[in-house]
Each structure stands twice: as structure tokens, then as C-alpha cells.
Protein backbone atom coordinates (compact mmCIF):
# COMPACT_ATOMS: atom_id res chain seq x y z
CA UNK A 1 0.00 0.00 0.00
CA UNK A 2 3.00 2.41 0.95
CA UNK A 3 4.76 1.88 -2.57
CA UNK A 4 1.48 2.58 -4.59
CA UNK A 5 0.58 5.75 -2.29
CA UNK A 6 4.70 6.91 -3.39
CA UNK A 7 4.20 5.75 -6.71
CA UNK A 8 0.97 8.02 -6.65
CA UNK A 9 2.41 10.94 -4.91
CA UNK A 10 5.43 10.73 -8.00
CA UNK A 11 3.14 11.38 -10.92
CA UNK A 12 0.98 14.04 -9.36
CA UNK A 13 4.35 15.90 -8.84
CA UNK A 14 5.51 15.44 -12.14
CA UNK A 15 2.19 16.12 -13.81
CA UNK A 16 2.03 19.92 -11.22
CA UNK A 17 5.64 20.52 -12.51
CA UNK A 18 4.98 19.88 -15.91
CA UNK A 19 1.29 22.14 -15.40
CA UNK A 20 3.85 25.37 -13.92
CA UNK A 21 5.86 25.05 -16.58
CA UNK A 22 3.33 25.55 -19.07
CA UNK A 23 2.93 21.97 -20.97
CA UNK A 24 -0.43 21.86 -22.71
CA UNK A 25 -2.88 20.07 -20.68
CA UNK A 26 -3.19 17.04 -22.80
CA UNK A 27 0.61 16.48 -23.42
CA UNK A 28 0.79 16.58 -19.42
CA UNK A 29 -1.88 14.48 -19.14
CA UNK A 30 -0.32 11.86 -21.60
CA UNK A 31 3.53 12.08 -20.55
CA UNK A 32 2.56 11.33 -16.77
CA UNK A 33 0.72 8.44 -18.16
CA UNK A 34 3.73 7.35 -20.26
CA UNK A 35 6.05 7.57 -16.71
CA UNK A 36 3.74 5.71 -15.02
CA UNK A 37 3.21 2.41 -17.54
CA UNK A 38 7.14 3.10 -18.67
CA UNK A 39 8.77 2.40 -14.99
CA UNK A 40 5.75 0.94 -12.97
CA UNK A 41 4.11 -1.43 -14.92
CA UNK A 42 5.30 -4.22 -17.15
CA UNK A 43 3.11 -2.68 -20.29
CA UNK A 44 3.81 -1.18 -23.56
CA UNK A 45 3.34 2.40 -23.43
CA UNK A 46 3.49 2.78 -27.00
CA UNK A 47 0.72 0.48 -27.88
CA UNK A 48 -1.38 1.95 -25.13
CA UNK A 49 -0.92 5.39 -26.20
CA UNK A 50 -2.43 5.05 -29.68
CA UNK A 51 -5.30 2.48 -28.48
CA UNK A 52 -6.16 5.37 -25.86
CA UNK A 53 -6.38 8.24 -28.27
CA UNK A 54 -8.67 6.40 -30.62
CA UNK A 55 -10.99 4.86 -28.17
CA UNK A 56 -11.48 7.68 -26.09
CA UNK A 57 -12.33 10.00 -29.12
CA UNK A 58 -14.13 7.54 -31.52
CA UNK A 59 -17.28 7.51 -30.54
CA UNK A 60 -20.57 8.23 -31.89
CA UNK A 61 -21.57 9.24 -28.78
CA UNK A 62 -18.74 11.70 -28.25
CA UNK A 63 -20.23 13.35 -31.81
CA UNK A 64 -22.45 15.57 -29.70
CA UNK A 65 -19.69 17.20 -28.81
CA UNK A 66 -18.64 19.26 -31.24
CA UNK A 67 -22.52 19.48 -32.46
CA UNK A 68 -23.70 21.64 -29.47
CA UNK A 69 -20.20 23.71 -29.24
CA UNK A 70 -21.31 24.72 -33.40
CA UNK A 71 -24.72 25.58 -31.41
CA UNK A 72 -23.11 27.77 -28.81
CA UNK A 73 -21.51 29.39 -31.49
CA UNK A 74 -24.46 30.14 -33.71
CA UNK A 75 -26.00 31.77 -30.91
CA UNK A 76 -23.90 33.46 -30.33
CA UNK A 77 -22.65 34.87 -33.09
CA UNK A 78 -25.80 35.47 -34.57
CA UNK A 79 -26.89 37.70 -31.99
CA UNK A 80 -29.42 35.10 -30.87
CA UNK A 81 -27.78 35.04 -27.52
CA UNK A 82 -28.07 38.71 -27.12
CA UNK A 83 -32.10 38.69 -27.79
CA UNK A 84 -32.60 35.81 -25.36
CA UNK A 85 -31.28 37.83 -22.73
CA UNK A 86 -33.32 40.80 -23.40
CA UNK A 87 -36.04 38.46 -22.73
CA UNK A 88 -35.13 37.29 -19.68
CA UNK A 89 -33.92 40.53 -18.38
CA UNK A 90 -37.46 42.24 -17.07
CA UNK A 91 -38.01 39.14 -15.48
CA UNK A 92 -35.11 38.87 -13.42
CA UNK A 93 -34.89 42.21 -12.74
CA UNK A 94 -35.28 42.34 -9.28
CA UNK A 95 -33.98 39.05 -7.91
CA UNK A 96 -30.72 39.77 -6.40
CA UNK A 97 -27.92 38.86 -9.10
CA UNK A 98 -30.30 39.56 -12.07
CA UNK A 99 -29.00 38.19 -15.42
CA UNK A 100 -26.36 36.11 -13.28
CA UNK A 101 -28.86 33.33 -12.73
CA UNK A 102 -28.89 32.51 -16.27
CA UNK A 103 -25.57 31.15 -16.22
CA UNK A 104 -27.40 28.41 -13.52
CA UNK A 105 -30.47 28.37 -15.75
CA UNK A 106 -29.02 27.81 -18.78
CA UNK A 107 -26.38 24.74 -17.36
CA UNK A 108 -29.58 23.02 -15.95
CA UNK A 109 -31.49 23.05 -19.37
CA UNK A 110 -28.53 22.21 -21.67
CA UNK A 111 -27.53 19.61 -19.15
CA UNK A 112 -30.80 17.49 -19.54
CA UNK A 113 -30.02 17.50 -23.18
CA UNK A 114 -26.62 17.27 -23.75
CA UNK A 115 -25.58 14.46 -20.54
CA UNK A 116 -22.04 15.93 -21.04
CA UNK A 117 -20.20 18.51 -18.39
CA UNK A 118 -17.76 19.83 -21.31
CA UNK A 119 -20.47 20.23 -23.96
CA UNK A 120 -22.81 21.65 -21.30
CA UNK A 121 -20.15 23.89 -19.71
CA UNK A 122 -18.54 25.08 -23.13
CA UNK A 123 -21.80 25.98 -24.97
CA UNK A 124 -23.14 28.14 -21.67
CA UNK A 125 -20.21 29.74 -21.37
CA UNK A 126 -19.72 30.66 -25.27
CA UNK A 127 -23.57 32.11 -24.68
CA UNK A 128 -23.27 33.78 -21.24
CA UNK A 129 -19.98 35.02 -20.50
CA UNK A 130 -19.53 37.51 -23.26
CA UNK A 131 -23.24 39.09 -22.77
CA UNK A 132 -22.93 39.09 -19.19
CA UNK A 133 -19.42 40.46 -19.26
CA UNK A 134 -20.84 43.68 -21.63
CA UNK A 135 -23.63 43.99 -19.43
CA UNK A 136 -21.34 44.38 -16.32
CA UNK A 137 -21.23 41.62 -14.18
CA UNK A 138 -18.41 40.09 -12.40
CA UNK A 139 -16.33 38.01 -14.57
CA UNK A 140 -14.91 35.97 -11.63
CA UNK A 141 -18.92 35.11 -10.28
CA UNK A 142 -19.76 34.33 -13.95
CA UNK A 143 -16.59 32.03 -14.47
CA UNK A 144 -17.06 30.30 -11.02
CA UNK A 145 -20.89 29.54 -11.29
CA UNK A 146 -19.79 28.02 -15.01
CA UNK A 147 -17.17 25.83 -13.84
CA UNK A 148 -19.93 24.14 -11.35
CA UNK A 149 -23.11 24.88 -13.19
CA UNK A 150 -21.35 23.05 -16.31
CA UNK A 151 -21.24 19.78 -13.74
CA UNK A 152 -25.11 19.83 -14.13
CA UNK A 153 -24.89 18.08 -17.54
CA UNK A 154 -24.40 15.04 -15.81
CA UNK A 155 -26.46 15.21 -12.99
CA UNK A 156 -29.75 16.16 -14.88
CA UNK A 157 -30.46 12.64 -17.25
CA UNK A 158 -29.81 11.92 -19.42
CA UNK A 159 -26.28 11.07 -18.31
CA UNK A 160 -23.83 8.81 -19.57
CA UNK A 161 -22.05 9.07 -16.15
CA UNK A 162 -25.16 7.72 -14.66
CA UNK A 163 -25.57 4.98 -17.15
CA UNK A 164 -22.08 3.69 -16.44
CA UNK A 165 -22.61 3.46 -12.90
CA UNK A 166 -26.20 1.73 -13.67
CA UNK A 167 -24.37 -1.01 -15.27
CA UNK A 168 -21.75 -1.41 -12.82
CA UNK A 169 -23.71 -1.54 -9.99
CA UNK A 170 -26.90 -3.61 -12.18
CA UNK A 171 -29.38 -0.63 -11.13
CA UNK A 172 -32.40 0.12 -13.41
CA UNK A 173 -31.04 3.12 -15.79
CA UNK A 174 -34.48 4.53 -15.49
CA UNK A 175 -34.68 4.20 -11.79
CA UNK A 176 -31.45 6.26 -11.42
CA UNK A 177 -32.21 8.78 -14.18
CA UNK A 178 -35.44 9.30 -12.47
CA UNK A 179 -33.47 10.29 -8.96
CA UNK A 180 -31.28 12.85 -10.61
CA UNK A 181 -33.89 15.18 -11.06
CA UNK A 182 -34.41 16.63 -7.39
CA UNK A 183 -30.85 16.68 -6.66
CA UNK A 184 -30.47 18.42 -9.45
CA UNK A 185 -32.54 21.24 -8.91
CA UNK A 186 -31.29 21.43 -5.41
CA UNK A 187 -27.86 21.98 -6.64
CA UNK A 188 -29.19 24.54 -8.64
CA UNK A 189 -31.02 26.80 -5.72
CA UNK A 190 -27.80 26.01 -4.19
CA UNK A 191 -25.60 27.59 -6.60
CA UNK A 192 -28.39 30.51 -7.47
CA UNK A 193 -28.80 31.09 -3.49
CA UNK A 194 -25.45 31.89 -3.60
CA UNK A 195 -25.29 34.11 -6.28
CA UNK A 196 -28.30 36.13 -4.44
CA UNK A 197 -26.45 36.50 -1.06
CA UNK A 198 -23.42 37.78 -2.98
CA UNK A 199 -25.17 40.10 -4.80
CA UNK A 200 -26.63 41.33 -1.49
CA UNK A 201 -23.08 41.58 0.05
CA UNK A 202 -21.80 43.24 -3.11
CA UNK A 203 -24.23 45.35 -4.80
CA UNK A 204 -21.67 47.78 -6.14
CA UNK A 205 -20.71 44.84 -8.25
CA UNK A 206 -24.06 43.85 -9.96
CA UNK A 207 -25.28 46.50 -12.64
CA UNK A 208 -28.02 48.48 -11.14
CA UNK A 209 -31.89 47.43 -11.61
CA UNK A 210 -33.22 48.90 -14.82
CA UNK A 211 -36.93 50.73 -14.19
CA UNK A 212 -39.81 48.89 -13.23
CA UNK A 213 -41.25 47.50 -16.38
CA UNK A 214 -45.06 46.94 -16.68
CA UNK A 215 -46.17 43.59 -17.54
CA UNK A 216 -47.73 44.01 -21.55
CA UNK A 217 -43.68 45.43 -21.75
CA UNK A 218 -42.32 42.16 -20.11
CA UNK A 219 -44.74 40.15 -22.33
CA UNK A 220 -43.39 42.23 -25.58
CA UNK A 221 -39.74 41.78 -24.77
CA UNK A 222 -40.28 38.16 -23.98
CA UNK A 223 -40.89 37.59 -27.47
CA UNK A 224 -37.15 37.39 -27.62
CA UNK A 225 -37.10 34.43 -25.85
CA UNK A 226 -39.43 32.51 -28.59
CA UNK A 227 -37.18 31.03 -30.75
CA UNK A 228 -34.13 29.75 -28.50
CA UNK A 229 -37.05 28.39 -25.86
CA UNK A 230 -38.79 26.60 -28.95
CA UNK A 231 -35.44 24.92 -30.27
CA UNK A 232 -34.92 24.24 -26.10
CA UNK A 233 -38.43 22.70 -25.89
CA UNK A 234 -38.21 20.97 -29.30
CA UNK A 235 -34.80 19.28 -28.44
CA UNK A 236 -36.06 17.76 -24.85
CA UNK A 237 -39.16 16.80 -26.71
CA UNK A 238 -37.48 14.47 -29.43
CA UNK A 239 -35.29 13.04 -26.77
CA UNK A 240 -37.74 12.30 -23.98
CA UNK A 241 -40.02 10.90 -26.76
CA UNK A 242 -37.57 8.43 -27.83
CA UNK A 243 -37.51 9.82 -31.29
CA UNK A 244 -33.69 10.95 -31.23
CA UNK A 245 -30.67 9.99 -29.34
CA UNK A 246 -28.21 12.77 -27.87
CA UNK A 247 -26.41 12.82 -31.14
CA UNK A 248 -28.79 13.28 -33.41
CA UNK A 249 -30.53 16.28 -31.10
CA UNK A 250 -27.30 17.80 -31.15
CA UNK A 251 -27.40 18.01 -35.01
CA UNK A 252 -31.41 18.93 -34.69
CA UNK A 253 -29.76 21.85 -32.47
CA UNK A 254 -27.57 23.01 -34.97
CA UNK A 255 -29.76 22.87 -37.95
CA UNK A 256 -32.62 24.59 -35.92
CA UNK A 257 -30.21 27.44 -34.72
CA UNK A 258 -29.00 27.78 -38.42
CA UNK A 259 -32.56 27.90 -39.23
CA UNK A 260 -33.90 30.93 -36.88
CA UNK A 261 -30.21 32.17 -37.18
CA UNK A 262 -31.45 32.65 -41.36
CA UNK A 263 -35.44 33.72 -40.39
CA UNK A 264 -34.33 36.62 -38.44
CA UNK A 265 -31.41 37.90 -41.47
CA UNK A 266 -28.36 37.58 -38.84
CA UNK A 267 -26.86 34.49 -40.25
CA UNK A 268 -24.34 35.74 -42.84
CA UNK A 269 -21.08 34.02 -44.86
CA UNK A 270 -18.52 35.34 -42.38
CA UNK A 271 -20.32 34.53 -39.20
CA UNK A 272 -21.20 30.89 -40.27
CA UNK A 273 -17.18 30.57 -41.16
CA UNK A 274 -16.07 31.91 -37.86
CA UNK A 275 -19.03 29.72 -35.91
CA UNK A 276 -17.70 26.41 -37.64
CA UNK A 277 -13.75 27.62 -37.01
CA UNK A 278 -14.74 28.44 -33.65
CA UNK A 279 -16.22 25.19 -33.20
CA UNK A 280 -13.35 23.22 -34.51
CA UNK A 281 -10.86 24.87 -32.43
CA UNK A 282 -12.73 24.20 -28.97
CA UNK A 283 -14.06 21.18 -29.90
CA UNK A 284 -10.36 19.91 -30.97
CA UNK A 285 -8.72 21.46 -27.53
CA UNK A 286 -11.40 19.61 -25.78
CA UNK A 287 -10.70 16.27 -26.95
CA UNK A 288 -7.28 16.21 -27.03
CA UNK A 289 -7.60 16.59 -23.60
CA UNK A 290 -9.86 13.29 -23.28
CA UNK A 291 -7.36 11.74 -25.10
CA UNK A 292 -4.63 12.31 -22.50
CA UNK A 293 -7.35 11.69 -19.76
CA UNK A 294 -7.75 8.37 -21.25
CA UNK A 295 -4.17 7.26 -21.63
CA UNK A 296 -3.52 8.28 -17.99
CA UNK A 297 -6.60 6.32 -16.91
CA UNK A 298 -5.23 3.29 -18.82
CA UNK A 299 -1.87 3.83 -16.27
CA UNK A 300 -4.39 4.23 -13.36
CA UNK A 301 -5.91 0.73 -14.23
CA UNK A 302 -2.45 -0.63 -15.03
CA UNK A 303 -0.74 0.27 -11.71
CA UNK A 304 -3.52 -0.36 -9.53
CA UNK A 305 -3.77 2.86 -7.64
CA UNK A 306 -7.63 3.04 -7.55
CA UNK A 307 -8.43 -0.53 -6.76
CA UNK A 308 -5.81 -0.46 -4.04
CA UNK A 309 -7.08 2.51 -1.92
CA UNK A 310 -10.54 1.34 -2.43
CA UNK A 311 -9.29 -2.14 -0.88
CA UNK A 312 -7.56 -0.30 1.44
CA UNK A 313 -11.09 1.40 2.82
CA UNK A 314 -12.26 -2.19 3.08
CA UNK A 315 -9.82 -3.27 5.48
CA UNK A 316 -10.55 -0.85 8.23
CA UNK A 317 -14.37 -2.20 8.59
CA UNK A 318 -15.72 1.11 9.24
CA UNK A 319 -19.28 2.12 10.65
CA UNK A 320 -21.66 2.94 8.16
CA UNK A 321 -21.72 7.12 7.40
CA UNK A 322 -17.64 6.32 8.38
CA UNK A 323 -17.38 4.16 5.41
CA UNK A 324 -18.93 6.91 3.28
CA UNK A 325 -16.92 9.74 4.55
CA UNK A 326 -13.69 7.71 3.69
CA UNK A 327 -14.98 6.71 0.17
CA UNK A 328 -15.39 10.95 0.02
CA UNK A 329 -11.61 10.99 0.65
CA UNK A 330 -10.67 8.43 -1.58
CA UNK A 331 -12.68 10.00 -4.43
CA UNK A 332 -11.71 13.39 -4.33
CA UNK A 333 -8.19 11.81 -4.57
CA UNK A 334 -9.00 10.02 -7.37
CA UNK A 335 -10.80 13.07 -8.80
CA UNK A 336 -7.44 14.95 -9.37
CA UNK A 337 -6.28 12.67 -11.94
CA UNK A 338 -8.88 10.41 -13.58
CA UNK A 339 -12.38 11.41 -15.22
CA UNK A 340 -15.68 10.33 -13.57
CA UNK A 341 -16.68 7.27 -15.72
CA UNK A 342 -12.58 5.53 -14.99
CA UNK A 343 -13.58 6.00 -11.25
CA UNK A 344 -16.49 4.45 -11.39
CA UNK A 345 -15.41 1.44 -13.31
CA UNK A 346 -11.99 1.37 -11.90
CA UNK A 347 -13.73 0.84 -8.31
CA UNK A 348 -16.94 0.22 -8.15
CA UNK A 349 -15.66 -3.75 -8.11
CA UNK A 350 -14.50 -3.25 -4.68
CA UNK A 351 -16.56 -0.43 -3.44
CA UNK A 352 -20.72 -1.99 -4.53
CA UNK A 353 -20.15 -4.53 -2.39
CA UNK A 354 -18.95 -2.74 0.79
CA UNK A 355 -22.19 -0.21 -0.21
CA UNK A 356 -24.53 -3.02 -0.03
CA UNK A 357 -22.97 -4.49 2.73
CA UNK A 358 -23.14 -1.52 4.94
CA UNK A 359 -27.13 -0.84 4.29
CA UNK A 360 -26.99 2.09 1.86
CA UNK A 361 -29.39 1.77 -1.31
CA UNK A 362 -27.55 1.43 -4.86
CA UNK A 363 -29.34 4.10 -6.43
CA UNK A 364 -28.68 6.66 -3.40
CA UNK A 365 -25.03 5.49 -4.16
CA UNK A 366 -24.98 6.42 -7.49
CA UNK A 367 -26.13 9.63 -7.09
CA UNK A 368 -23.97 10.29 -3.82
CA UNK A 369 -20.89 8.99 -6.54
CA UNK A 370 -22.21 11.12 -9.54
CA UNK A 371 -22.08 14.69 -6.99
CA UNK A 372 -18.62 13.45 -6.10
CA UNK A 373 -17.47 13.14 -9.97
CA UNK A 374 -18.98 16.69 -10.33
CA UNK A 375 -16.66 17.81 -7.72
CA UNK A 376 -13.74 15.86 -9.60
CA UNK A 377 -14.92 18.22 -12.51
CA UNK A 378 -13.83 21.60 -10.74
CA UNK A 379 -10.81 20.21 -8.88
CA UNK A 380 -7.28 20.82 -9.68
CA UNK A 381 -4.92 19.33 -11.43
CA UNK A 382 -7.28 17.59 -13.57
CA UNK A 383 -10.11 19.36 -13.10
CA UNK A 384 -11.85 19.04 -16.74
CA UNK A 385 -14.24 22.21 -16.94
CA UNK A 386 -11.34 24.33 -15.35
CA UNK A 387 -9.59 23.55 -18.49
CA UNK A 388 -12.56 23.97 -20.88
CA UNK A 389 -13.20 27.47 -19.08
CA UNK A 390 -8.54 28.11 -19.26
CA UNK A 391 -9.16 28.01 -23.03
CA UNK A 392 -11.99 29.38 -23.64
CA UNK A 393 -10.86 32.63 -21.56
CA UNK A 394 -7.59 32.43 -21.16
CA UNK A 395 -7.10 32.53 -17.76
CA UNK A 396 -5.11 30.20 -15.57
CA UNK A 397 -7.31 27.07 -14.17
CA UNK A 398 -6.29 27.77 -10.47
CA UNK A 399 -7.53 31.59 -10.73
CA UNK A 400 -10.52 29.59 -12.56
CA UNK A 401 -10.34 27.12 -9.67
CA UNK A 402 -10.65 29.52 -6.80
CA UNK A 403 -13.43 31.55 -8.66
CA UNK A 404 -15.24 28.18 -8.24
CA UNK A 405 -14.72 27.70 -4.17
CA UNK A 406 -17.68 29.09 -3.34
CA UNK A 407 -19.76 26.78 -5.86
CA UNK A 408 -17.36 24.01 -4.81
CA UNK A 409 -19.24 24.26 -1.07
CA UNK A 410 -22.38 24.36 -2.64
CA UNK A 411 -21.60 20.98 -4.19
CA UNK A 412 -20.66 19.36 -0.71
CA UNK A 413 -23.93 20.85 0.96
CA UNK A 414 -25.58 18.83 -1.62
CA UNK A 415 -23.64 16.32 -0.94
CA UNK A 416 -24.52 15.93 2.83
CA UNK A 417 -27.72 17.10 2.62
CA UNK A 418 -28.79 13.85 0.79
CA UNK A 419 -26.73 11.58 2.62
CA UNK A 420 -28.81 13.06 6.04
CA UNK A 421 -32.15 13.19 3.63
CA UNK A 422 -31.94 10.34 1.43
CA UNK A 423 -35.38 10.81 0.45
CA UNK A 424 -34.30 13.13 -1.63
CA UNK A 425 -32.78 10.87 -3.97
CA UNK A 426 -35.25 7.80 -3.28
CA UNK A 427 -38.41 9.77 -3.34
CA UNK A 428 -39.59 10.15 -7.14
CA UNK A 429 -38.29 6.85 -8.30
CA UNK A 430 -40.56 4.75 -5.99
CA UNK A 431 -43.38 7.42 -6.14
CA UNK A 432 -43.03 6.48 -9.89
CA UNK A 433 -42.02 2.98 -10.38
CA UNK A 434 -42.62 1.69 -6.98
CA UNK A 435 -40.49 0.84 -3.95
CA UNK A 436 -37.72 -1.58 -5.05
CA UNK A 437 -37.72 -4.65 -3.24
């Protein structure tokens, strides 16, 4: 156990040194995993390295990607962006934080469509931050409540995250998609609660209230929100129906934003060039960083680090909520260098059983393990939204990273307030499908 917490310890310091010394992210991610299989595992590093880079970015399901990025882009290019928050504005205009809240809004509807953190938290941000940023508001609230916001893509099912664990752990997929939902929206009172008492605290930071607008004026201006709300509405529609998988609602996303992009004359030659370079550029930055997740995960599997502290856990037959305040340890360790879906499969071997064993419900679990994975999301070195947000604004992911403390807490609230309420979780999947026996 001492020689794989060492051998651990070793590649986090060489992937930190690497990360100061300004290595892109994926090259880091992909040299510490070449260290690790090169002098602490018997394996070919070579042969690993190309396997990793395909399978991690062929995938049809990994298509989406790039599909709702072009979307962001549209909208925002287009000017779409701009309208939908003149709708929004008379209506928000007195809550504490005002326009803020749509950066919360906006993750919690993309994220039941897209399933994906980096789609969710890319397309949000390509929409939000500019607008908000001309309108006034603090950058560093706006770039925070992103990081964590993003997270809600795969929380809010669909979620692929959740559908890995559902096999692993040989839960009904429905059961579990069914108790994201109130989680979900507690995470996101959470995370706009917070943005109110800030605004409160700070007011010479939010831009001022605009007049009091009468209601046939809120009514006018919320004509603006009519065609981004109908692609919303259409998209959820085709994919709760069945009709349309992620994928293919991503590409019903883009050709409906093209669509009322052309309808209202702001779609023109030069703006459809930069959307689809724009696109490309963020949706090739974003997986070339999966691709060095994956080939480090490989050297996670390979060396045994995850399956060792899990084991480790094991041994010290702990009480019940002991057991899961460890297993919050272990994965927020784990967090720092693997992606959500590697440390679910990489433990959940060793971890389901001590679950069951100890009286906790497997659904609870999965949504107790899918909060901790959004946590992974926002924390450093490998936090994957920080490094979404780094190049998509150019600041450094650890000034991105302590923009997000504040929405980090928010997460662990969550966090313990369902592991003291369970309900929440259990609630609407036995109100609708019964209690499990």
C-alpha cells in the first residue's frame, strides 16, 4: 500500500511541474501516463498510447460534442444570444444577481439535453460570459458559477455518467435517471442562493436594476425568448419521446439554430465561417484533452492505484456514514487525476459490495458517486471544466479554480444534505415505479 501511495504521490508531482511550466494540458496528461506504464508497470506504453487516443475520441456518442459547441456558437454569433437575454432581463430584474442566474439556468437546461459537463459547460459559457461580461457583471462570479453549473450536464439525465454506474452496480437506468432530477434542482437553488447573497453583500458589483417594467412590456420583450425556448423545448421533446438519441438532437440543435439564425437575417457568410472555425478549435482542444485523460486512466488501471485505496477502505471495517466519509476521501483523490466514468469502473468492483454491505441503497449510491465526480470536474490538477473554461478565456485554471470555491461548497452541501435526507434521492423513483424490493 506504501509503494502505490509513493508511486501516486510521483506522478501528481511530475504532472504539477509539468502544469507550472506551461505543458499543454493534454501532453501533461499523456507524458505522466507514459512515466507511469514506462517504470511501474510491465506494459507497452506505446501500444497503449495510440489504443487510448482512438478509443477515447471515436465515438458516436462523443459526436455531440462538437454538435452543441457549433450551437453555442451560432448563438452566439448570430446575436441570438443577445435577444434571449433581453427576454429574460425584465423578469429577473429584481432578484438579487439579475441576469447572473442565467448562467445556472441555462447549465440546468442544456444539461438534460446534452448528458455531457464539457459540452454543457462550453456551450453556456460561449452564450453567457460575453453578454454578461458587456452587461457588467463580475467576470470571476460568472466564471465560477460556469465551472460548477457546467457539472449539471451530468447530474440532470440523461447522463452517460449515470448509465455507467447503472451497469456497474446492475441498477435500473431509469430508476437512477429518475433520482437525478431533485438533486439536481437542489444543486441549482444552491448555486443561485449563492449568487443572491453575494449580490446582497456586493451590490456595487451587480449592474443596477433597470426601471420597473409593466407587464404588456415584459410580455413584448419576452418575445425574444421565442425562438431559443422553442429549439430548447423541441430538443427535450425528441429526446424524452424516444424519437432521437443525444447525437442526433445535437445536429437537430444546430440545424434549428442555423434555421432561426437565417429567419431573423443575422446568419451571414462570415459569421457561419467563424461559428464552424470556432467550433473546430474548442471542440479539438477539448478532446485532445480526453485523449490524454484516457491514456492516464489506462496507467491508473495498469498500476492499480484506484483498486488499491478502495481495498484499502475495506480493510478498516468502518461504521456505516464512516465508510462513506472515507470513500469521500478516496474519491476526491482520485478526482485529481482520472475522469468520472474511470472511477467508477476502476472501483466500483470493490466499493458496490462494501455499499450493499453496509445498508446504503444502490441508487442513493450512485447519485452520492455522480455529486462526487462533479466535484472531480472543478478540482485541480485535472479538473476538466477548469480547463474547458482556461481556453476558452484564457485565464489560468487555479484563478478559474478559486473563482469556483464558493460553488465548490455548494456541491458538498448537496452532498450531505442527501446523505442526512436520502429521500431526496429515493423519493420520485418509488413514487413512480414503486419501492424496489
Amino acid at each position: 500500500m506504501l509503494d502505490t501511495l509513493l508511486m501516486g504521490a510521483l506522478l501528481l508531482a511530475i504532472m504539477l511541474v509539468l502544469l507550472a511550466g506551461g505543458v499543454w494540458i493534454a501532453m501533461t496528461l499523456a507524458i505522466v501516463g507514459w512515466v507511469g506504464q514506462a517504470f511501474f508497470t510491465n506494459t507497452l506504453p506505446g501500444k497503449n498510447l495510440f489504443s487510448a487516443f482512438w478509443e477515447s475520441n471515436a465515438s458516436w456518442e462523443l459526436a455531440a460534442l462538437p454538435l452543441f459547441i457549433w450551437m453555442g456558437e451560432i448563438l452566439f454569433r448570430t446575436k441570438l444570444s443577445e435577444e434571449m437575454f433581453e427576454g429574460l432581463r425584465p423578469w429577473l430584474n429584481r432578484v438579487p444577481g439579475r441576469l447572473m442566474h442565467t448562467t445556472i439556468l441555462g447549465c440546468g437546461v442544456f444539461g438534460s439535453v446534452s448528458g455531457s459537463s464539457a459540452a454543457t459547460c462550453a456551450t453556456i459559457a460561449k452564450v453567457a460570459l460575453p453578454e454578461l461580461k458587456r452587461r457588467g457583471y463580475n467576470e470571476k462570479l460568472a466564471i465560477g458559477s460556469l465551472a460548477t453549473a457546467g457539472t449539471l450536464g451530468i447530474l440532470i439525465p440523461p447522463s452517460i455518467t449515470m448509465v455507467v454506474y447503472a451497469v456497474a452496480a446492475d441498477a435500473s437506468i431509469i430508476r437512477i435517471f429518475l433520482a437525478g432530477f431533485l438533486p439536481g434542482f437542489l444543486l441549482m437553488l444552491l448555486f443561485s442562493g449563492y449568487i443572491g447573497w453575494w449580490s446582497l453583500r456586493h451590490p456595487d458589483q451587480v449592474p443596477p436594476a433597470d426601471p420597473p417594467t409593466s407587464l404588456r412590456e415584459k410580455i413584448r420583450l419576452s418575445g425574444n425568448l421565442i425562438p431559443c425556448g422553442l429549439l430548447i423545448v423541441f430538443i427535450v421533446w425528441v429526446l424524452v419521446a424516444g424519437w432521437a438519441t443525444a447525437t442526433e438532437c445535437a445536429a437537430f440543435g444546430v440545424l434549428g439554430s442555423l434555421a432561426i439564425a437565417a429567419w431573423g437575417r443575422s446568419l451571414t457568410w462570415q459569421n457561419f465561417k467563424d461559428g464552424i472555425m470556432g467550433a473546430t478549435r474548442t471542440s479539438c482542444m477539448i478532446m485532445f484533452i480526453l485523449a490524454g485523460a484516457a491514456f492516464l486512466t489506462k496507467t491508473m488501471a495498469f498500476t492499480g492505484i484506484p483498486r488499491e485505496l478502495a481495498e484499502w477502505v475495506d480493510s478498516m471495517h468502518l461504521s456505516p456514514y464512516a465508510l462513506i466519509g472515507a470513500l469521500v476521501v478516496v474519491y476526491l483523490v482520485l478526482g485529481t487525476a482520472l475522469d468520472g466514468i474511470s472511477m467508477i469502473v476502476l472501483t466500483s468492483a470493490v466499493v458496490l459490495p462494501m455499499i450493499q454491505k453496509a445498508g446504503f441503497d444502490l441508487i442513493w449510491f450512485g447519485i452520492f458517486v455522480v455529486l462526487l465526480v462533479e466535484i472531480a470536474e472543478v478540482t485541480p490538477p485535472v479538473g476538466f471544466n477548469l480547463f474547458v473554461l482556461q481556453n476558452m478565456t484564457g485565464k489560468d485554471s487555479n484563478v478559474i479554480a478559486k473563482a469556483a470555491i464558493p460553488f465548490f461548497f455548494c456541491l458538498v452541501l448537496c452532498i450531505a444534505l442527501i446523505t442526512v435526507f436520502p429521500s431526496i434521492v429515493t423519493v420520485l423513483p418509488n413514487a413512480v415505479m414503486g419501492v424496489e424490493k
